[in-house]
Protein backbone atom coordinates (compact mmCIF):
# COMPACT_ATOMS: atom_id res chain seq x y z
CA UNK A 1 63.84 -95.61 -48.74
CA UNK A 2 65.29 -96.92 -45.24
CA UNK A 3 67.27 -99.40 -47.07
CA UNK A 4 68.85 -96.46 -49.16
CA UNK A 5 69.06 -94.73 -45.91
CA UNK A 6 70.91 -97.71 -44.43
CA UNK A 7 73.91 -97.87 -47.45
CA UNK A 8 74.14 -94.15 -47.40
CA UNK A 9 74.81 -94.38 -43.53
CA UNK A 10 78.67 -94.45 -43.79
CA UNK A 11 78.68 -91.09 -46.31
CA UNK A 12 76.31 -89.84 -44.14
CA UNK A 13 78.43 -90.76 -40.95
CA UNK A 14 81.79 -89.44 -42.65
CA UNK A 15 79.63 -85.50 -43.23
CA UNK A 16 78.49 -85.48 -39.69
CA UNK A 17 81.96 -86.10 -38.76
CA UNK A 18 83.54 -83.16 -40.52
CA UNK A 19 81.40 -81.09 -39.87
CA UNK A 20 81.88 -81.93 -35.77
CA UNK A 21 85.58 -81.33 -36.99
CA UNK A 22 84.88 -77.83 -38.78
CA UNK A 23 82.51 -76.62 -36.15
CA UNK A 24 85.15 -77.72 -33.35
CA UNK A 25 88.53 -76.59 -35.44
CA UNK A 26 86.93 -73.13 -37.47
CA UNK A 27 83.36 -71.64 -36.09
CA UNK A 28 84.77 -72.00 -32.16
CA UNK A 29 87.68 -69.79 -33.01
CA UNK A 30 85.95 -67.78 -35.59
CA UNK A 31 83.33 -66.76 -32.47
CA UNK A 32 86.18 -66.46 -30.45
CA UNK A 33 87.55 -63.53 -32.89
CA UNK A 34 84.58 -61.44 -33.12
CA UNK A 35 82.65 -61.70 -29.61
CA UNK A 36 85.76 -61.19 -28.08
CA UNK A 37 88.79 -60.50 -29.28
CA UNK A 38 87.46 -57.50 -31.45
CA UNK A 39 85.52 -55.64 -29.21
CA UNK A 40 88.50 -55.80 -25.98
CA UNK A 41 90.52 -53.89 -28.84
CA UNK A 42 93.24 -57.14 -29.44
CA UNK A 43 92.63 -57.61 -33.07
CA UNK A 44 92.24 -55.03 -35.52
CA UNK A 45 88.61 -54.76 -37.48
CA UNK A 46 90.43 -53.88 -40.35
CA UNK A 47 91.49 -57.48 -40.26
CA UNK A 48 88.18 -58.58 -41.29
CA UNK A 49 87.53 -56.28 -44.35
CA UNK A 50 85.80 -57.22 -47.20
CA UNK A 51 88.32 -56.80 -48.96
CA UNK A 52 90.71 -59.06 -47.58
CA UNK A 53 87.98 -61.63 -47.41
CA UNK A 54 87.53 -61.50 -50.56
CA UNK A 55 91.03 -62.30 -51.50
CA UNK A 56 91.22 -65.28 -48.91
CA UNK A 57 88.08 -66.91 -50.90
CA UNK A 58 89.26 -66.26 -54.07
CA UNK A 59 93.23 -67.86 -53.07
CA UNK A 60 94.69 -70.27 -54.69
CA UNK A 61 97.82 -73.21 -54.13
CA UNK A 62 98.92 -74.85 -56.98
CA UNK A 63 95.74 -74.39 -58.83
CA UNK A 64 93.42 -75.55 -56.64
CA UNK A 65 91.04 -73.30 -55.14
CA UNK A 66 91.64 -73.40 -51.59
CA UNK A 67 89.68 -70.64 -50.31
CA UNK A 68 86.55 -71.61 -51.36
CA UNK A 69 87.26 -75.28 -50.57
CA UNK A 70 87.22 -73.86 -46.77
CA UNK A 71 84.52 -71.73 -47.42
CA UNK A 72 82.68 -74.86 -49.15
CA UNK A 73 83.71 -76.60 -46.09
CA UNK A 74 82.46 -74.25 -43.16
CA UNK A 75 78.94 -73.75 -45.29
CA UNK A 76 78.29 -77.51 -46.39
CA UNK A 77 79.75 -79.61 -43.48
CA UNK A 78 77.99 -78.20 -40.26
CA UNK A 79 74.16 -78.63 -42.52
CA UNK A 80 75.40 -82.70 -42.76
CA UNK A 81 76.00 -82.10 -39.29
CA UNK A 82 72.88 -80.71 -38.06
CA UNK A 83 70.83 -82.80 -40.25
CA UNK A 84 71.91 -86.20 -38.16
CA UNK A 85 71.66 -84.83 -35.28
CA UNK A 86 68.04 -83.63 -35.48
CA UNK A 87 67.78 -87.28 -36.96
CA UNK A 88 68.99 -88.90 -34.30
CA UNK A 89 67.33 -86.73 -31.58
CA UNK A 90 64.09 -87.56 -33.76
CA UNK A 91 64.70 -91.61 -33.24
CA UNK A 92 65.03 -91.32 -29.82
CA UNK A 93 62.38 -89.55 -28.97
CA UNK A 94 60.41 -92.25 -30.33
CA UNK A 95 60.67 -91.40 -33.93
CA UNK A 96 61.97 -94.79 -35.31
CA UNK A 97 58.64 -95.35 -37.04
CA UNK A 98 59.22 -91.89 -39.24
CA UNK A 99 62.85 -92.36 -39.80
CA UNK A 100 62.85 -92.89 -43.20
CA UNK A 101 60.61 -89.98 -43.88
CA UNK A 102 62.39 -87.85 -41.61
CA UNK A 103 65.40 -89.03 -42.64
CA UNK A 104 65.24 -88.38 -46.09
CA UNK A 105 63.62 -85.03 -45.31
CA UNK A 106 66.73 -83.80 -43.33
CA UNK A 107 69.05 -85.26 -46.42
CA UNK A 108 67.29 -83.56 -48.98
CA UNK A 109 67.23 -80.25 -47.10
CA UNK A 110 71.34 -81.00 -46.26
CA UNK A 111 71.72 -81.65 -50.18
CA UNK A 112 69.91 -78.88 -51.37
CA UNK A 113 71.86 -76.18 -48.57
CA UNK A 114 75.21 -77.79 -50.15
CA UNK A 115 73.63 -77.12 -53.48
CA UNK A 116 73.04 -73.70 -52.73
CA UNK A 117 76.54 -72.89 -51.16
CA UNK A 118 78.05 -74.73 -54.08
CA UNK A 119 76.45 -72.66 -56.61
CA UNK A 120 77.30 -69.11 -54.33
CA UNK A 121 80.78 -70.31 -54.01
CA UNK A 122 80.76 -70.55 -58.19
CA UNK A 123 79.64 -67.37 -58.81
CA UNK A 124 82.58 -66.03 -56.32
């Protein structure tokens, strides 16, 4: 398993890096918009209706769903994300022995979130 763990390392490298990029580019402002901007009155909380969310998600450019691309994005990336971090943390704090267990254990649980947004993004 470590030597699957070892040729999946670039994939695995290029999800932790988007997901730095979405959390960094989209959540940050996203935070930014409702912890502050809403409540000091600046942007309207009709802006945010469920409505109009729903329309975003279910937009379109050329055929190509766009809206739930980001959405896919924002849900999938940051769980790729977190999952090599809490890898990494475990390695250094003397977890090399585990890694492959661990390892695959934060993958699967990764896989099966991105599953699980995949298939709610579907049904949208």
């Amino acid at each position: 398993m470590k030597t699957f763990l070892l040729k999946m390392e670039p994939v695995i490298w290029l999800l932790f890096g988007q997901g730095i990029l979405i959390g960094t580019m989209l959540l940050t402002p996203w935070i930014l918009v409702l912890y502050l901007l809403m409540p000091f009155g600046l942007i309207d909380p009709e802006a945010l209706s469920y409505e109009r969310a729903y329309r975003l998600a279910t937009s379109s450019l050329l055929g190509l769903p766009i809206g739930k691309l980001v959405l896919g994005a924002v849900a999938i990336l940051p769980l790729w994300k977190g999952a090599h971090h809490v890898r990494s943390l475990m390695v250094d704090f003397g977890g090399g022995e585990r890694d492959a267990i661990v390892g695959t254990t934060l993958y699967l649980i990764a896989l099966f979130g991105s599953g699980a947004a995949v298939m709610g993004l579907v049904g949208i």
